[in-house]
N, C-alpha and C. Protein backbone atom coordinates (compact mmCIF):
# COMPACT_ATOMS: atom_id res chain seq x y z
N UNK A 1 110.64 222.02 105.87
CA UNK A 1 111.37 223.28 105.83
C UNK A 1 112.66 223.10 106.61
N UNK A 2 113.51 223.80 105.90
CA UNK A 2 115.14 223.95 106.90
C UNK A 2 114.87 224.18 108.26
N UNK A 3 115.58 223.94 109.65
CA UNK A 3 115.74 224.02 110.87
C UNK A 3 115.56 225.29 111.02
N UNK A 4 114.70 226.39 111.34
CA UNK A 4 115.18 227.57 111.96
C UNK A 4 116.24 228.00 112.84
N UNK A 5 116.30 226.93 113.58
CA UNK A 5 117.00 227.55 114.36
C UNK A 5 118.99 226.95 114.21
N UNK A 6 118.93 226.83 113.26
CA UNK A 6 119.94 225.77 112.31
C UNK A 6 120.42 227.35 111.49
N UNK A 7 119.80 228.47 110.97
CA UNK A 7 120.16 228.98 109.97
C UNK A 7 120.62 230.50 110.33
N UNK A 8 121.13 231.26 109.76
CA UNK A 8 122.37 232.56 110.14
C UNK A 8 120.79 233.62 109.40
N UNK A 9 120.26 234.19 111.00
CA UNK A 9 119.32 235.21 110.84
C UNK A 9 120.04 236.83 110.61
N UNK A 10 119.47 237.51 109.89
CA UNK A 10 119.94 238.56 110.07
C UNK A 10 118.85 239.49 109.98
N UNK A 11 119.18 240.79 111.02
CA UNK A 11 118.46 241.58 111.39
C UNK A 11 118.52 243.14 110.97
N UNK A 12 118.29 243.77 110.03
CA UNK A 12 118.29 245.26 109.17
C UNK A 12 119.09 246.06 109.98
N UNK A 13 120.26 246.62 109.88
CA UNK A 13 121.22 247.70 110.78
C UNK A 13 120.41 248.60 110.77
N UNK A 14 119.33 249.19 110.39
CA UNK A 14 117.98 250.22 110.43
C UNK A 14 117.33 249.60 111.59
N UNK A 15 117.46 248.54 112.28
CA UNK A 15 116.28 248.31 113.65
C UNK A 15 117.11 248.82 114.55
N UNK A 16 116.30 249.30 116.17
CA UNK A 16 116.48 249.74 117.01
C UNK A 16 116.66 248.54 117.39
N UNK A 17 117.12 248.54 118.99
CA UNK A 17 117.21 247.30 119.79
C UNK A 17 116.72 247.68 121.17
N UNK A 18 115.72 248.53 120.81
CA UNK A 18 114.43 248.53 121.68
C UNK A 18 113.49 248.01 122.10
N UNK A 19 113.66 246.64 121.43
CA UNK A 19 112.68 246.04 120.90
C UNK A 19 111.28 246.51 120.25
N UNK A 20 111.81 247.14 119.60
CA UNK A 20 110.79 247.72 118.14
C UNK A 20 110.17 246.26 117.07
N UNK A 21 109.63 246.36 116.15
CA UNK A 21 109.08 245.82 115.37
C UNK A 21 109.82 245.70 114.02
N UNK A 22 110.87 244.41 114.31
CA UNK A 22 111.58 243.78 113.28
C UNK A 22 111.32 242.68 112.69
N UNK A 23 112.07 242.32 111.73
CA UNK A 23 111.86 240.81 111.29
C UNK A 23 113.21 240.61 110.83
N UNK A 24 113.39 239.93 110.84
CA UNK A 24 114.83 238.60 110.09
C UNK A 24 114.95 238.12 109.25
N UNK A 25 115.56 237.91 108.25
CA UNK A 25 115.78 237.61 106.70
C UNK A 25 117.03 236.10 106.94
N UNK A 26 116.71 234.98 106.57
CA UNK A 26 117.69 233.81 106.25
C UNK A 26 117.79 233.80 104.72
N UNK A 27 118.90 233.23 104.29
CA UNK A 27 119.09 232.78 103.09
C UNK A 27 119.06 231.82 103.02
N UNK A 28 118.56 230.42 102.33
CA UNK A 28 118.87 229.36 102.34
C UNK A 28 118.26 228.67 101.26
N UNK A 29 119.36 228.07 99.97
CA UNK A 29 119.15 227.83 98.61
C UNK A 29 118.62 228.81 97.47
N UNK A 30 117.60 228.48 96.96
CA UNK A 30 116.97 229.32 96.22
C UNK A 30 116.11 230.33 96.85
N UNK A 31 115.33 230.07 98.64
CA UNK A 31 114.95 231.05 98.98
C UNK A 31 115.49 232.17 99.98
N UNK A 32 114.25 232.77 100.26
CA UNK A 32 114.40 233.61 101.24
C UNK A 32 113.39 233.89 102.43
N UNK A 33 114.13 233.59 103.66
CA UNK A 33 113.29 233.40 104.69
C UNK A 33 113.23 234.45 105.61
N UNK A 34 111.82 234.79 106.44
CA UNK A 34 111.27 235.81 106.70
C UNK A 34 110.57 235.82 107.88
N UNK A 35 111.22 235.90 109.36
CA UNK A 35 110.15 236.08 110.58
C UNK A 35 110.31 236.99 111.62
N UNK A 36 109.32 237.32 112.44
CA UNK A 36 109.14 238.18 113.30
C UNK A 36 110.18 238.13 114.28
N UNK A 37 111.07 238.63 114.60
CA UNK A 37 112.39 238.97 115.28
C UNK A 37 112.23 238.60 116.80
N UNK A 38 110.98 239.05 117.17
CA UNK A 38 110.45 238.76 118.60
C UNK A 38 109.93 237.05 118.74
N UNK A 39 109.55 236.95 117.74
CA UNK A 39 108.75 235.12 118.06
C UNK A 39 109.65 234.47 117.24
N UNK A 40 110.82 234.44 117.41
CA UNK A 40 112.05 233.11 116.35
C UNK A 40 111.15 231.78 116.38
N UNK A 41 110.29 231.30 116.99
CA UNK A 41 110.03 229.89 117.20
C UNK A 41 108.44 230.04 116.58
N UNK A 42 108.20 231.15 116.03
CA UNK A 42 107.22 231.66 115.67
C UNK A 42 106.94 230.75 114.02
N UNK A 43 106.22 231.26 113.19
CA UNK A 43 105.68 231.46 111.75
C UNK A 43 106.96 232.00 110.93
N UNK A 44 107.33 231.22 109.47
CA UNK A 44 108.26 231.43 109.08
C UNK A 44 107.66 231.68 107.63
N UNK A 45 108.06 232.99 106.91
CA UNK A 45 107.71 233.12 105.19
C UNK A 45 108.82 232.83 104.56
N UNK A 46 108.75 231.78 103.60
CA UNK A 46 109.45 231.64 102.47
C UNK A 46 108.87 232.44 101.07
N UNK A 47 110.01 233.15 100.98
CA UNK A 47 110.00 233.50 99.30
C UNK A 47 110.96 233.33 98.51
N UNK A 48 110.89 232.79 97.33
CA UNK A 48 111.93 232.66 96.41
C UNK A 48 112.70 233.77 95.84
N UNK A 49 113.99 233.87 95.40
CA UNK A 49 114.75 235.04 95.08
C UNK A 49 114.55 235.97 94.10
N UNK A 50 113.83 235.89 93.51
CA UNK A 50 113.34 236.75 92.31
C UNK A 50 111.77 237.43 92.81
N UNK A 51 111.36 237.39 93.59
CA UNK A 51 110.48 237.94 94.25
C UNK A 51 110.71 238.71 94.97
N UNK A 52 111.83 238.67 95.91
CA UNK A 52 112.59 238.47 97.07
C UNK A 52 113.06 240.44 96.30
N UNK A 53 113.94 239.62 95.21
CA UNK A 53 114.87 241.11 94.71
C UNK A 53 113.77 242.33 94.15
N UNK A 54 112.36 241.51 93.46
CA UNK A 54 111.56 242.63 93.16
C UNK A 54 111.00 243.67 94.24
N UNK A 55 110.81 242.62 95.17
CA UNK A 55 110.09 243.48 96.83
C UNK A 55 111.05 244.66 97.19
N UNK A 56 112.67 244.21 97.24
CA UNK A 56 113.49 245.14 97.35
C UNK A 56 113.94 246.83 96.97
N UNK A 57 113.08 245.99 95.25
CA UNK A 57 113.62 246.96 93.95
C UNK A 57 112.61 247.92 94.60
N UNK A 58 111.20 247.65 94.54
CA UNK A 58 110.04 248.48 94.98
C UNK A 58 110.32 249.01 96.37
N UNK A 59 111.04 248.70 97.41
CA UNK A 59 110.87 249.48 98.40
C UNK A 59 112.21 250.84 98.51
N UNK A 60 113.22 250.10 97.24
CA UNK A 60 114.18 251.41 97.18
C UNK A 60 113.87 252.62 96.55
């Protein structure tokens, strides 16, 4: 897998910086990467982009 800590995380302008319960979205190639905002060194989900845009479609 790509370097985590190598890649441009981004964090939903909808999170507090309360440290509330976020996660982080990378882009990198065909996927899309996915981890807990609090543990960066943590567990990382890859999903591919067409999954990625359906999850989206369903949560708008």
């Amino acid at each position: 897998m790509d370097r985590p800590d190598r890649l441009v995380w981004r964090k939903s302008s909808r999170s507090d910086n309360n440290g509330g319960a976020c996660v982080e979205v990378a882009a990198v190639n065909e996927s899309i990467l996915i981890r807990d905002s609090k543990d960066a060194a943590g567990p990382v989900l890859r999903f591919g982009r067409q999954p990625w845009q359906g999850f989206l479609r369903t949560l708008r």
